[in-house]
C-alpha atoms as a PDB file:
ATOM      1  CA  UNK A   1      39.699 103.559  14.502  1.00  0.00           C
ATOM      2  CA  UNK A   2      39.327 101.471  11.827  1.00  0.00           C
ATOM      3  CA  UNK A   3      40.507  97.808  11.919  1.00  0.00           C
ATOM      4  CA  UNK A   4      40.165  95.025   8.898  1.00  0.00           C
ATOM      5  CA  UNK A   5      36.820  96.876   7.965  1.00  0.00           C
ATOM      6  CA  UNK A   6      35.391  96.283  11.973  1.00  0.00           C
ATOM      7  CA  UNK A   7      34.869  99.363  14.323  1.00  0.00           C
ATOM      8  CA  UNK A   8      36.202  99.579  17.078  1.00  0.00           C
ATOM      9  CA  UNK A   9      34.292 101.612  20.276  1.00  0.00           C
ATOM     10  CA  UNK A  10      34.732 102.465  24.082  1.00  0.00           C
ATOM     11  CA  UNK A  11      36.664  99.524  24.997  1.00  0.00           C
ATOM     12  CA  UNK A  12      36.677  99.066  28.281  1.00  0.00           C
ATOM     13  CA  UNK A  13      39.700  96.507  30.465  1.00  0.00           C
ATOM     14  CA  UNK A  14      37.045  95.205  32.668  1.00  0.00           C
ATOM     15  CA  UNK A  15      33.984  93.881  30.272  1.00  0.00           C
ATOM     16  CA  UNK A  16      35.628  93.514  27.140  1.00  0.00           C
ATOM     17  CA  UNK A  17      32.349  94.522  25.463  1.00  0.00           C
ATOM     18  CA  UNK A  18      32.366  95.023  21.343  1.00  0.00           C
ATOM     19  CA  UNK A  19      30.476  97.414  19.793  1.00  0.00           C
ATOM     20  CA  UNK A  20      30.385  96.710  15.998  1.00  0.00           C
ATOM     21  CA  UNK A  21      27.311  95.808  13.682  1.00  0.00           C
ATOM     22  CA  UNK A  22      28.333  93.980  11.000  1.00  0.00           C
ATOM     23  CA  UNK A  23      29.968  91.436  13.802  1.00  0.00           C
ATOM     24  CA  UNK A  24      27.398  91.288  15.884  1.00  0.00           C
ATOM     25  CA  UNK A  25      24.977  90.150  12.492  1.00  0.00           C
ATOM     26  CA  UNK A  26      27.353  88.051  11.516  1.00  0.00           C
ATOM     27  CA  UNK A  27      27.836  86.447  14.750  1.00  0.00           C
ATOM     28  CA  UNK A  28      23.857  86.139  14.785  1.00  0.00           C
ATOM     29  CA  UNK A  29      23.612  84.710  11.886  1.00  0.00           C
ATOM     30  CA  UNK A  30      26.188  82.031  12.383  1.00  0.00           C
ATOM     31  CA  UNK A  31      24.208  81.098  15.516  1.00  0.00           C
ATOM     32  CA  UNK A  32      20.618  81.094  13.452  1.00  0.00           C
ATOM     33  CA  UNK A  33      22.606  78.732  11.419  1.00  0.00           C
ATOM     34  CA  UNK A  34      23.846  76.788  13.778  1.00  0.00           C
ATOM     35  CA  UNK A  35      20.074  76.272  15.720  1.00  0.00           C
ATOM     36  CA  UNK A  36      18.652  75.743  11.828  1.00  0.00           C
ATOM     37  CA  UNK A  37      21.267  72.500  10.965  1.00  0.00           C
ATOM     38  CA  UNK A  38      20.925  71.393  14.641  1.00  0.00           C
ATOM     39  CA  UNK A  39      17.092  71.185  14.602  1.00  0.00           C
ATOM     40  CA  UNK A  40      17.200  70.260  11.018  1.00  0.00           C
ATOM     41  CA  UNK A  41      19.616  67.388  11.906  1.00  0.00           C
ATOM     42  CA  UNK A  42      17.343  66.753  15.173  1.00  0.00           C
ATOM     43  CA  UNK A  43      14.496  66.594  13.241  1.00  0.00           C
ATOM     44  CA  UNK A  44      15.913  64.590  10.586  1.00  0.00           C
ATOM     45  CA  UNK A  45      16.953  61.951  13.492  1.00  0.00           C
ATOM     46  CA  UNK A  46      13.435  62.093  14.656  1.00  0.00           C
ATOM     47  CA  UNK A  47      11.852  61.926  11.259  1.00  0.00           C
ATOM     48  CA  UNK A  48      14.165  58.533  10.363  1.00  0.00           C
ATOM     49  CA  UNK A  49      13.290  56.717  14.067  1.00  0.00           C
ATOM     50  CA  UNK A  50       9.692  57.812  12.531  1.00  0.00           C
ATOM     51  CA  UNK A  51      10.150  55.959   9.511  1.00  0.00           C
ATOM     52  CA  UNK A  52      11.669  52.930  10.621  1.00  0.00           C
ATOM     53  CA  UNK A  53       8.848  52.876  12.864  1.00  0.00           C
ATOM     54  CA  UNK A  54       6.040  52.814   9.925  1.00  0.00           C
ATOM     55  CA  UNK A  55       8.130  50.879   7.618  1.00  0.00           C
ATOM     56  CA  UNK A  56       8.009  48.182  10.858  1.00  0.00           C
ATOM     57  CA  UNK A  57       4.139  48.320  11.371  1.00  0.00           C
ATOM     58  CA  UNK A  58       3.730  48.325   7.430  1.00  0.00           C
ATOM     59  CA  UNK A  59       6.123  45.068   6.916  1.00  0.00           C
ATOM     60  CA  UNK A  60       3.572  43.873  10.278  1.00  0.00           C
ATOM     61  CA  UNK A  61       0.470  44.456   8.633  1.00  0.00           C
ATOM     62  CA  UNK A  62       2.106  43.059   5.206  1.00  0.00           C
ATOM     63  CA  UNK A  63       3.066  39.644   6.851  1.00  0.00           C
ATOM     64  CA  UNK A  64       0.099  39.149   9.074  1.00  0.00           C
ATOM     65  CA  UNK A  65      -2.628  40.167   6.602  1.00  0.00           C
ATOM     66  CA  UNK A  66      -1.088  38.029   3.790  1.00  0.00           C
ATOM     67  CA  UNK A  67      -4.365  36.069   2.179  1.00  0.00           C
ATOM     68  CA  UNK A  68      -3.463  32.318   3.654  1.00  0.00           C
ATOM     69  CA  UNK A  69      -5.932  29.821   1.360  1.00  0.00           C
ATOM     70  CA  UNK A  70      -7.826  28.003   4.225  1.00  0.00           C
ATOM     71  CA  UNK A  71      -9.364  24.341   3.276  1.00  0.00           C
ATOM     72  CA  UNK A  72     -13.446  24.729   3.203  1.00  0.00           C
ATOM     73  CA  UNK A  73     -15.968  21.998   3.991  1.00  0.00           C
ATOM     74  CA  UNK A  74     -19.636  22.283   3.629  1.00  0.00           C
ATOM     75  CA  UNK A  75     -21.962  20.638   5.590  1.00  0.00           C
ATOM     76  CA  UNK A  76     -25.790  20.370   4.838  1.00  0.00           C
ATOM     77  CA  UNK A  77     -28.658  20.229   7.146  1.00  0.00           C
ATOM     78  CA  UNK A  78     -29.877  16.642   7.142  1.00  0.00           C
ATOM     79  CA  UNK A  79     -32.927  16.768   9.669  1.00  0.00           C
ATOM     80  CA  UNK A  80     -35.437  17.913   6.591  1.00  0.00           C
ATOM     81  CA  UNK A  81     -35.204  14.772   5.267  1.00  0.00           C
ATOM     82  CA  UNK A  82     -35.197  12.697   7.944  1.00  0.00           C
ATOM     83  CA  UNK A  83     -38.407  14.281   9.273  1.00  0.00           C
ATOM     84  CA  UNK A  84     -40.212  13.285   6.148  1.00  0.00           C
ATOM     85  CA  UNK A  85     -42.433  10.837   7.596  1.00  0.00           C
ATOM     86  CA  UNK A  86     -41.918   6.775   6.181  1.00  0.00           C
ATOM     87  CA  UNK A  87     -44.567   5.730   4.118  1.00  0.00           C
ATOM     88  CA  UNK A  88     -44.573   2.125   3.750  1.00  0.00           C
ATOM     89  CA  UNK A  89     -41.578  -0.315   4.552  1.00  0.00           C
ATOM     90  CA  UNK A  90     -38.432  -0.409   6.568  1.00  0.00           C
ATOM     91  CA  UNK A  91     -35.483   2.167   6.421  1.00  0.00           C
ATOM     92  CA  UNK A  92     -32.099   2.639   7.953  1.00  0.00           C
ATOM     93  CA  UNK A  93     -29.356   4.486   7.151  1.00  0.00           C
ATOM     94  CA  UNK A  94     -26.028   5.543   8.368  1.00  0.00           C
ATOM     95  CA  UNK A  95     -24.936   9.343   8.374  1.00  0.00           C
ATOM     96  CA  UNK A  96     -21.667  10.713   8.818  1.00  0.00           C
ATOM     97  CA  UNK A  97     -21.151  13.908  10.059  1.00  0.00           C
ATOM     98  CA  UNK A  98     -22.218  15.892  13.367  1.00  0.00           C
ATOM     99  CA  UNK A  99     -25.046  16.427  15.316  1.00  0.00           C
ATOM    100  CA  UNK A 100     -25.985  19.339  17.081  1.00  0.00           C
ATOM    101  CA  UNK A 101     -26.444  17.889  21.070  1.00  0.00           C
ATOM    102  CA  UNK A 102     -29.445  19.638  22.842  1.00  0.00           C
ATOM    103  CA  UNK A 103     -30.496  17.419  25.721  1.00  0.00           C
ATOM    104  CA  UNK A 104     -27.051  15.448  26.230  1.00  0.00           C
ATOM    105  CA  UNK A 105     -28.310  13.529  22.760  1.00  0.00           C
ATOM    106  CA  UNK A 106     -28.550  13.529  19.141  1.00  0.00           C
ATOM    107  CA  UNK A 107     -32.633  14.554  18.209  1.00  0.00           C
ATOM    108  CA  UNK A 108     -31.782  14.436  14.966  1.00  0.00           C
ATOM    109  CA  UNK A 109     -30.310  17.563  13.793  1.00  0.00           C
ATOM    110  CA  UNK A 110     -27.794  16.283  11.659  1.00  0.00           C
ATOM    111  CA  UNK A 111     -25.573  18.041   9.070  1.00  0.00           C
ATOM    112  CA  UNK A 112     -23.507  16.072   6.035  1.00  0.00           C
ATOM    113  CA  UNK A 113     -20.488  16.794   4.403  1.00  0.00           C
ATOM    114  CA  UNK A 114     -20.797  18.354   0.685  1.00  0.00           C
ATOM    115  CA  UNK A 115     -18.277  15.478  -0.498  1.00  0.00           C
ATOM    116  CA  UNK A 116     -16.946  18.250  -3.282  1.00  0.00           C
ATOM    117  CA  UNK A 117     -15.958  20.061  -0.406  1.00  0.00           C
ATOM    118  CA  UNK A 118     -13.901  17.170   0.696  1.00  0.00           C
ATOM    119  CA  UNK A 119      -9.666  16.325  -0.019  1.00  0.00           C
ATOM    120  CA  UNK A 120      -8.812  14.294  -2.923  1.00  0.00           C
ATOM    121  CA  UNK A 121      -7.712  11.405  -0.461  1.00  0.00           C
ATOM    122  CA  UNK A 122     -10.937  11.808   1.399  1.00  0.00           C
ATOM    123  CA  UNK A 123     -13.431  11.906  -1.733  1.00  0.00           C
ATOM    124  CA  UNK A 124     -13.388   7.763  -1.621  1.00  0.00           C
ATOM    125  CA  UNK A 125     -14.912   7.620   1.861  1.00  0.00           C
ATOM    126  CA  UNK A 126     -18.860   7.665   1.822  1.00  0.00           C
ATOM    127  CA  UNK A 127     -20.954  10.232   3.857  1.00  0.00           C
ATOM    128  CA  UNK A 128     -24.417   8.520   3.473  1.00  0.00           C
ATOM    129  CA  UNK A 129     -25.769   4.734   2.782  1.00  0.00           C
ATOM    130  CA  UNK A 130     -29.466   4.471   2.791  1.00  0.00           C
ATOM    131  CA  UNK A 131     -31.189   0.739   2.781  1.00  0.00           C
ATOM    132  CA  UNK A 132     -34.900   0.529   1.864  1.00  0.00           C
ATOM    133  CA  UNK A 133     -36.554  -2.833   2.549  1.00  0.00           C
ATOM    134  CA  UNK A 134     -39.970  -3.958   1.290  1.00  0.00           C
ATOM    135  CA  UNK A 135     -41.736  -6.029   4.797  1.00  0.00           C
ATOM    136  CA  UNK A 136     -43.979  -7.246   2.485  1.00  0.00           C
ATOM    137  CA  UNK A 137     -41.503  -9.312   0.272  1.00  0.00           C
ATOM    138  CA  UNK A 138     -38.298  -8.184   2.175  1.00  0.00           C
ATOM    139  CA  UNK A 139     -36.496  -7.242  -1.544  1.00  0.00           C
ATOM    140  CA  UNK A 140     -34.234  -4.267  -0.511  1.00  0.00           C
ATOM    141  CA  UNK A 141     -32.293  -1.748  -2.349  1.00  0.00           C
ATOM    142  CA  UNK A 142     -29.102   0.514  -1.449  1.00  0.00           C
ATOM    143  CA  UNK A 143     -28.429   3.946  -2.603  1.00  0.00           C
ATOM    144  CA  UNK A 144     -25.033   5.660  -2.025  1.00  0.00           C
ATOM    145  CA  UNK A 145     -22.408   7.942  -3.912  1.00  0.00           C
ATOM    146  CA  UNK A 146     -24.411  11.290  -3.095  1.00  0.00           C
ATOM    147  CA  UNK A 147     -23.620  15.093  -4.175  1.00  0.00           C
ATOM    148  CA  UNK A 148     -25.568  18.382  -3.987  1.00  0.00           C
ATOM    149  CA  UNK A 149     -27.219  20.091  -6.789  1.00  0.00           C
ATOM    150  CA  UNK A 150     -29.028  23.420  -6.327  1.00  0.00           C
ATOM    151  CA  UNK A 151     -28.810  22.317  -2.698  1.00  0.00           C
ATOM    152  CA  UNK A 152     -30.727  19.034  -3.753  1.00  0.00           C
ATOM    153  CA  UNK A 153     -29.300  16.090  -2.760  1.00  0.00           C
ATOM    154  CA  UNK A 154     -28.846  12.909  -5.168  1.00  0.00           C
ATOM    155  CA  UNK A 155     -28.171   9.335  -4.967  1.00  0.00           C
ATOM    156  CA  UNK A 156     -26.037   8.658  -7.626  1.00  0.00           C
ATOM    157  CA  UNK A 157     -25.907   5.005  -7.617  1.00  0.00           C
ATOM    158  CA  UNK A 158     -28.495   2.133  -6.663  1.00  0.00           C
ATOM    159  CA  UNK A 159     -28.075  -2.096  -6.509  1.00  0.00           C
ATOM    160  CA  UNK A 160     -30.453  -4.359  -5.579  1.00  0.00           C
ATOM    161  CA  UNK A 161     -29.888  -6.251  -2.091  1.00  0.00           C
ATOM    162  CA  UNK A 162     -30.580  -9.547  -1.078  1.00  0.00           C
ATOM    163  CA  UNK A 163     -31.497 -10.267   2.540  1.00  0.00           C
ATOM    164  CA  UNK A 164     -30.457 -13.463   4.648  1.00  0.00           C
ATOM    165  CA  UNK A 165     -33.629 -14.362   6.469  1.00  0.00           C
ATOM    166  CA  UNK A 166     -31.938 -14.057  10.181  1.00  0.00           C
ATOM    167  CA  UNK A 167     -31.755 -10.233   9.190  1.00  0.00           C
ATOM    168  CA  UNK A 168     -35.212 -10.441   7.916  1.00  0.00           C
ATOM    169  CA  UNK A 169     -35.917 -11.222  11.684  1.00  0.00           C
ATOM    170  CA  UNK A 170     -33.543  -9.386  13.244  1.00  0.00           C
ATOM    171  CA  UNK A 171     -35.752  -6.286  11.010  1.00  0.00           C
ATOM    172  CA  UNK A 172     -39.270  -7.699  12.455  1.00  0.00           C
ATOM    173  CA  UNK A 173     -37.827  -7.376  15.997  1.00  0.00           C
ATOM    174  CA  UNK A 174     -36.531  -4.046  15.776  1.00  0.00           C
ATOM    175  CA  UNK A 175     -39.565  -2.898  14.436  1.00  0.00           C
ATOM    176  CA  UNK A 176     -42.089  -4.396  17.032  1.00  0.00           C
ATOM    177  CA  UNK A 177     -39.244  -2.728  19.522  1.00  0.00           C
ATOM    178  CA  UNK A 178     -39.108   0.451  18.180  1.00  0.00           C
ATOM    179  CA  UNK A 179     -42.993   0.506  18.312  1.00  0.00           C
ATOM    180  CA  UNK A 180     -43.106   0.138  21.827  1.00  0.00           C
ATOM    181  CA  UNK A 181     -40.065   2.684  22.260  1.00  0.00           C
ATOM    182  CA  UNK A 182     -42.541   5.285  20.075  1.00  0.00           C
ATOM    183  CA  UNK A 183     -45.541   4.372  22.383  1.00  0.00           C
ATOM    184  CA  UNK A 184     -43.724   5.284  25.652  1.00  0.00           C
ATOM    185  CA  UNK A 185     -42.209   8.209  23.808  1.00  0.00           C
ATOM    186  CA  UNK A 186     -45.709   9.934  23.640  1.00  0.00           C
ATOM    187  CA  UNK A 187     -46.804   8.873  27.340  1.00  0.00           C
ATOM    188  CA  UNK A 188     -47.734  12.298  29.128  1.00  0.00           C
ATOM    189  CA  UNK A 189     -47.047  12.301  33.253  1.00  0.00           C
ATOM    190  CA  UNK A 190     -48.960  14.176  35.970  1.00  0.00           C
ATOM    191  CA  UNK A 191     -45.112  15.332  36.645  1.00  0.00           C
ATOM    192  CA  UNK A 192     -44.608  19.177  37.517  1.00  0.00           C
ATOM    193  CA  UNK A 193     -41.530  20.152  34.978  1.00  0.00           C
ATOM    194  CA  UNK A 194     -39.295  22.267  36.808  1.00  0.00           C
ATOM    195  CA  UNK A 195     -37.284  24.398  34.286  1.00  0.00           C
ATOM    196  CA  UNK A 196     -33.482  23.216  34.444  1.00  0.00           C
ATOM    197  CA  UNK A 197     -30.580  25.395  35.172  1.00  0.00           C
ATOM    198  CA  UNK A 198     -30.937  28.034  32.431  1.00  0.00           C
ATOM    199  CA  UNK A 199     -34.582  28.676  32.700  1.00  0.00           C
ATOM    200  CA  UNK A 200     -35.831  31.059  29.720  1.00  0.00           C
ATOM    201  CA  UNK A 201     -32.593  29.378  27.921  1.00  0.00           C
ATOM    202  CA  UNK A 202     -33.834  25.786  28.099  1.00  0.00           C
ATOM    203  CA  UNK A 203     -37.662  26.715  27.538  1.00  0.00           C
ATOM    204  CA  UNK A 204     -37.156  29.162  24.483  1.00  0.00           C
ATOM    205  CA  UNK A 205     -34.617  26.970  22.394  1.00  0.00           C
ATOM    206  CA  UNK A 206     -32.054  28.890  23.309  1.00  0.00           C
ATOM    207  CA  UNK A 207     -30.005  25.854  25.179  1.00  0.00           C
ATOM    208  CA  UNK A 208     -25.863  25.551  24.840  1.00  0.00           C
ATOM    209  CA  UNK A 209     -25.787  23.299  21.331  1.00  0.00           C
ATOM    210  CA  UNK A 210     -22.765  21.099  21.435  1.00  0.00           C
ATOM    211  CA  UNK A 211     -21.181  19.152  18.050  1.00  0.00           C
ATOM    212  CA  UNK A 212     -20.387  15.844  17.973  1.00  0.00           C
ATOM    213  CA  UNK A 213     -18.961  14.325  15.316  1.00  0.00           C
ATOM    214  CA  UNK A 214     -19.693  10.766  14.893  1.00  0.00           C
ATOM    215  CA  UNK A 215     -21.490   7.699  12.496  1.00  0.00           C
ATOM    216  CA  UNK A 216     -25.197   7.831  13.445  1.00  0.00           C
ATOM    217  CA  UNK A 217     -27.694   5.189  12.789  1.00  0.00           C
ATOM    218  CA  UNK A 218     -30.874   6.223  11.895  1.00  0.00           C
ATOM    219  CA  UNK A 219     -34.466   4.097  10.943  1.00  0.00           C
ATOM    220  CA  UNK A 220     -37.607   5.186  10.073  1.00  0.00           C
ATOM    221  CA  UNK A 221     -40.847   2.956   9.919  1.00  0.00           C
ATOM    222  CA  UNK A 222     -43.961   4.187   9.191  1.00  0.00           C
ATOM    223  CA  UNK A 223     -45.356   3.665  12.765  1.00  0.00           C
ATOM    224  CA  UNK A 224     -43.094   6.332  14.255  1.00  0.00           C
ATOM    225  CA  UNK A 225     -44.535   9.587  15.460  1.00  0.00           C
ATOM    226  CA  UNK A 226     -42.913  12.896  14.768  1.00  0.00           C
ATOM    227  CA  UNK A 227     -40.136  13.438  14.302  1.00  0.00           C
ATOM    228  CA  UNK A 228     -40.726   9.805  12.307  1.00  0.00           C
ATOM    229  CA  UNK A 229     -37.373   8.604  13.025  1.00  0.00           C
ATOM    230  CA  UNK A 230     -34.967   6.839  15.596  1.00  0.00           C
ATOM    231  CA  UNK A 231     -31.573   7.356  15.815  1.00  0.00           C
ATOM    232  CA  UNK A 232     -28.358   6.904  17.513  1.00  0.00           C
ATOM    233  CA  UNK A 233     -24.582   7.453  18.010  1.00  0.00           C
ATOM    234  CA  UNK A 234     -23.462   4.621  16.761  1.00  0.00           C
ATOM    235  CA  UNK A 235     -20.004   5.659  16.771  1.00  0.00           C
ATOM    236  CA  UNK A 236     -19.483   6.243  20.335  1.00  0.00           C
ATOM    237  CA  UNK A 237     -21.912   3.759  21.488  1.00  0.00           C
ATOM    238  CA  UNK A 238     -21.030   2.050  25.214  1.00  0.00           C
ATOM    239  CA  UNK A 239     -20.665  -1.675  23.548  1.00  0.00           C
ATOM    240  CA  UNK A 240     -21.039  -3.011  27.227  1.00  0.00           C
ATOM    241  CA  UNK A 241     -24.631  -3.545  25.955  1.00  0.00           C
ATOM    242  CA  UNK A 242     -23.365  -6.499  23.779  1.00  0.00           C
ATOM    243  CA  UNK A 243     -23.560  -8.486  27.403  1.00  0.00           C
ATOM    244  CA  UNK A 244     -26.766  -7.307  28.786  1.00  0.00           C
ATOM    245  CA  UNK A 245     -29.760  -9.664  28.240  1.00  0.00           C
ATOM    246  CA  UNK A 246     -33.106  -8.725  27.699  1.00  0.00           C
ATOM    247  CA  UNK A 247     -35.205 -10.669  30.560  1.00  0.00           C
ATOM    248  CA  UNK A 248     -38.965  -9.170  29.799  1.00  0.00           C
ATOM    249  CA  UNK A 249     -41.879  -9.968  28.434  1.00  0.00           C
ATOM    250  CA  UNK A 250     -42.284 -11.696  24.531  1.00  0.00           C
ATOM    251  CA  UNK A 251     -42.618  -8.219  22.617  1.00  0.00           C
ATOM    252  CA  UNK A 252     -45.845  -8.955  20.823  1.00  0.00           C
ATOM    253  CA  UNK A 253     -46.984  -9.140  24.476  1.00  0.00           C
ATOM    254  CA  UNK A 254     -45.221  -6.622  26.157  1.00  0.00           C
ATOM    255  CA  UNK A 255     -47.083  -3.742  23.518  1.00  0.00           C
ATOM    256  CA  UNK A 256     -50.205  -5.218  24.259  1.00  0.00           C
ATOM    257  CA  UNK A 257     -49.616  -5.036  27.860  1.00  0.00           C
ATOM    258  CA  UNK A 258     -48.460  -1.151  27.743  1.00  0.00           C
ATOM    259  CA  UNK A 259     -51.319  -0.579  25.377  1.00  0.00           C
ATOM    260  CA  UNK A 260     -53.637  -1.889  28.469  1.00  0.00           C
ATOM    261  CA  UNK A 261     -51.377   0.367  30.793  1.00  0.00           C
ATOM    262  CA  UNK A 262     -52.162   3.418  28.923  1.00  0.00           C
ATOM    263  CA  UNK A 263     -55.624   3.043  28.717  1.00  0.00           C
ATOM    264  CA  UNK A 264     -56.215   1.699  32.181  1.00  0.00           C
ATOM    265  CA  UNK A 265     -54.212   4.933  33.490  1.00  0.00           C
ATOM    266  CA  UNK A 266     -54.466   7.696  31.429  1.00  0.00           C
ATOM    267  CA  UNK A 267     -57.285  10.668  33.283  1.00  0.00           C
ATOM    268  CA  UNK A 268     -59.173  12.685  31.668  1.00  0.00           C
ATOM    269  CA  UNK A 269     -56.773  15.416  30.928  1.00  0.00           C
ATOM    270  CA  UNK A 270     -54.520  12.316  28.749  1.00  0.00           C
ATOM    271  CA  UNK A 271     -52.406  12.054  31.361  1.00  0.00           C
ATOM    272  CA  UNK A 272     -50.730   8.943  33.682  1.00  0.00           C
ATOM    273  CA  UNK A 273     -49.991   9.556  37.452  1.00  0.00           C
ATOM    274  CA  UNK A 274     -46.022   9.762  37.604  1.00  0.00           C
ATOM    275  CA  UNK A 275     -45.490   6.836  40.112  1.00  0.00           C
ATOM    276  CA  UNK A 276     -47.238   4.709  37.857  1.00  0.00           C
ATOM    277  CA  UNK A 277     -45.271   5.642  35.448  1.00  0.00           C
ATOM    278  CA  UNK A 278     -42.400   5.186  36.973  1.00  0.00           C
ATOM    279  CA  UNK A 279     -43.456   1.906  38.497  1.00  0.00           C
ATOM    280  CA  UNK A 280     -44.057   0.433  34.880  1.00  0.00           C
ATOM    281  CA  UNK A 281     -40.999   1.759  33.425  1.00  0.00           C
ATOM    282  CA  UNK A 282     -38.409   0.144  36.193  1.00  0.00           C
ATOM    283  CA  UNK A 283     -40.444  -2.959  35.934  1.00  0.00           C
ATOM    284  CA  UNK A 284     -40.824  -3.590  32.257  1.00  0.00           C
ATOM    285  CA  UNK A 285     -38.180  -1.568  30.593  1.00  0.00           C
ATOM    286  CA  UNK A 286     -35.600  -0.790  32.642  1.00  0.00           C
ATOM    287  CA  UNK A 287     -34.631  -3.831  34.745  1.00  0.00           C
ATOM    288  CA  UNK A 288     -35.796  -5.832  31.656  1.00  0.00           C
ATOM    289  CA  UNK A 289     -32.738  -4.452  29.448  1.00  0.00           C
ATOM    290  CA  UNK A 290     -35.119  -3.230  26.965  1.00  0.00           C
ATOM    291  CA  UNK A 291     -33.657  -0.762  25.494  1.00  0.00           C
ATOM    292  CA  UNK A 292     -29.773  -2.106  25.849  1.00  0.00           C
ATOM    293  CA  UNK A 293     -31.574  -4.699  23.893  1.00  0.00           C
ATOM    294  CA  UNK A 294     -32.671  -2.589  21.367  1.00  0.00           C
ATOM    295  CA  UNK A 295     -29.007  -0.828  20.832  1.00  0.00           C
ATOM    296  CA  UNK A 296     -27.738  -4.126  20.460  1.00  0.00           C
ATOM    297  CA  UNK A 297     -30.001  -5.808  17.815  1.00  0.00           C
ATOM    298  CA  UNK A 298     -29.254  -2.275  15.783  1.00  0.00           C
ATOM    299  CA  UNK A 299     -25.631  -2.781  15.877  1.00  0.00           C
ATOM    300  CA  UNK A 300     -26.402  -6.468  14.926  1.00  0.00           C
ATOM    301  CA  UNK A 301     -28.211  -5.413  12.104  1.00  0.00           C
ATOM    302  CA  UNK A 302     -25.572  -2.922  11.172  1.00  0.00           C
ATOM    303  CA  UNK A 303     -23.051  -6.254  11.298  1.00  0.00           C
ATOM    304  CA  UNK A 304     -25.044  -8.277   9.364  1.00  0.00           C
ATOM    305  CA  UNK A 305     -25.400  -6.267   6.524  1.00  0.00           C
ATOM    306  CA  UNK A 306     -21.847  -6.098   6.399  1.00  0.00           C
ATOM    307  CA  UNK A 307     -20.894  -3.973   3.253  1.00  0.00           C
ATOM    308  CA  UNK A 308     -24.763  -2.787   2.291  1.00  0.00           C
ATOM    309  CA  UNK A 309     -24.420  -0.521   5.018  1.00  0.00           C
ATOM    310  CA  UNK A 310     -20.216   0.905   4.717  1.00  0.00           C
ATOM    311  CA  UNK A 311     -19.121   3.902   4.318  1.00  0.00           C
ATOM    312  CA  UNK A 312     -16.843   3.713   1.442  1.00  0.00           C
END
């Protein structure tokens, strides 16, 4: 029997079971269809969460790797020129910048600010003021205003300075101290060095180098042994040395009496037995005040020139 173009076979009360072709591809094909816009609607889902995902991580990467113009300042190493040894005269100057601590102190290795590299608002404040003084007729000249040229730097402007003659003295004294300072410097102990905490680290150069940025004071005099230079924090100096008074020997007499030390002590190897030592330096140096003594005649000095020495 033929029904609406569909066969019609064996049907049976209890299964209800069709037999036709056409139907049965039909139906199958409706299903395909079905499973095809399902998975292509599944997909499609999947495929947008995908999306939104990467456009997320894309907007991420655009915000956080936006270019961001970061302010630069350049800083020179000063140390090569302070380790130029003095020829003739007196010489102070004060540095502004950081040093690189070593030992708990500044040694010296001391790095300057490019001023180009500095703000507008900041370009007016100095960096480095140099003083040169003649001992043998105490005339003096300032140099300031620096900049960097090939790496070079240059004074850009000079003056003539005049000197009061109670910082002509206050110069003599530091000198005759800073000899004696130099002298002890290069005494050489019988003392067994025990490597510090750090061992290979401390011997090889390879210590923890700390920053600290300050105004340093620094004076060179030909008399100085390497590195040919003194020099000090001056910004973070303990000021409780403006109290302490020196209570030892007249200088002049004080280096000849270490000179006597050293050559009355010193074995054949050049070296002085370390209780000696030690004996000499609590005596004469350290319950004497000598070297708060010396801090405070350098920040003295540092007063007294008033404006030959300012950062500006």
């Amino acid at each position: 029997m033929i029904l609406w173009g569909i066969s019609i076979k064996n049907i049976e009360k209890d299964d209800y079971t069709i037999y036709d072709t056409n139907y049965v591809k039909m139906i199958k094909k409706i299903i395909l269809l079905t499973k095809n816009l399902w998975y292509i609607i599944k997909k499609g889902v999947i495929m947008r969460a995908v999306k939104i995902i990467l456009y997320f991580l894309i907007l991420q990467t655009i915000i956080f790797s936006k270019s961001i113009e970061m302010d630069k300042r350049v800083y020179y190493h000063y140390a090569q020129n302070l380790v130029q040894k003095l020829e003739t005269g007196f010489e102070i100057l004060k540095v502004r910048g950081y040093c690189e601590f070593t030992t708990g102190e500044c040694l010296g290795s001391l790095f300057i600010t490019d001023p180009k590299s500095l703000e507008w608002g900041e370009r007016n404040i100095g960096v480095l003021v140099k003083l040169n003084v003649d001992l043998s007729n105490f005339k003096a000249k300032r140099y300031w205003d620096i900049s960097f040229k090939d790496d070079k730097l240059y004074f850009n402007k000079e003056s003539d300075v005049t000197l009061k003659d109670f910082v002509k003295e206050r110069i003599k004294k530091i000198k005759k101290m800073l000899i004696i300072h130099d002298a002890i410097k290069n005494i050489v102990t019988d003392e067994i060095i025990v490597s510090p905490e750090g061992g290979d680290d401390y011997l090889f150069g390879r210590e923890h180098k700390t920053k600290v940025f300050s105004d340093y004071i620094v004076i060179k005099i030909p008399e100085l042994s390497h590195p040919y230079f003194y020099i000090f924090d001056y910004g973070n100096v303990d000021t409780a040395v403006m109290v302490k008074e020196y209570a030892g020997r007249n200088l002049d007499e004080l280096n000849k009496y270490l000179k006597q030390f050293i050559a009355k002590n010193t074995d054949k190897d050049g070296k002085i037995p370390e209780k000696k030592y030690n004996e000499f330096m609590e005596k004469e140096i350290y319950e004497t005040n000598f070297y708060s003594e010396l801090t405070k005649e350098i920040l003295e000095l540092e007063k007294d020139l008033g404006n030959e020495l300012y950062l500006y």
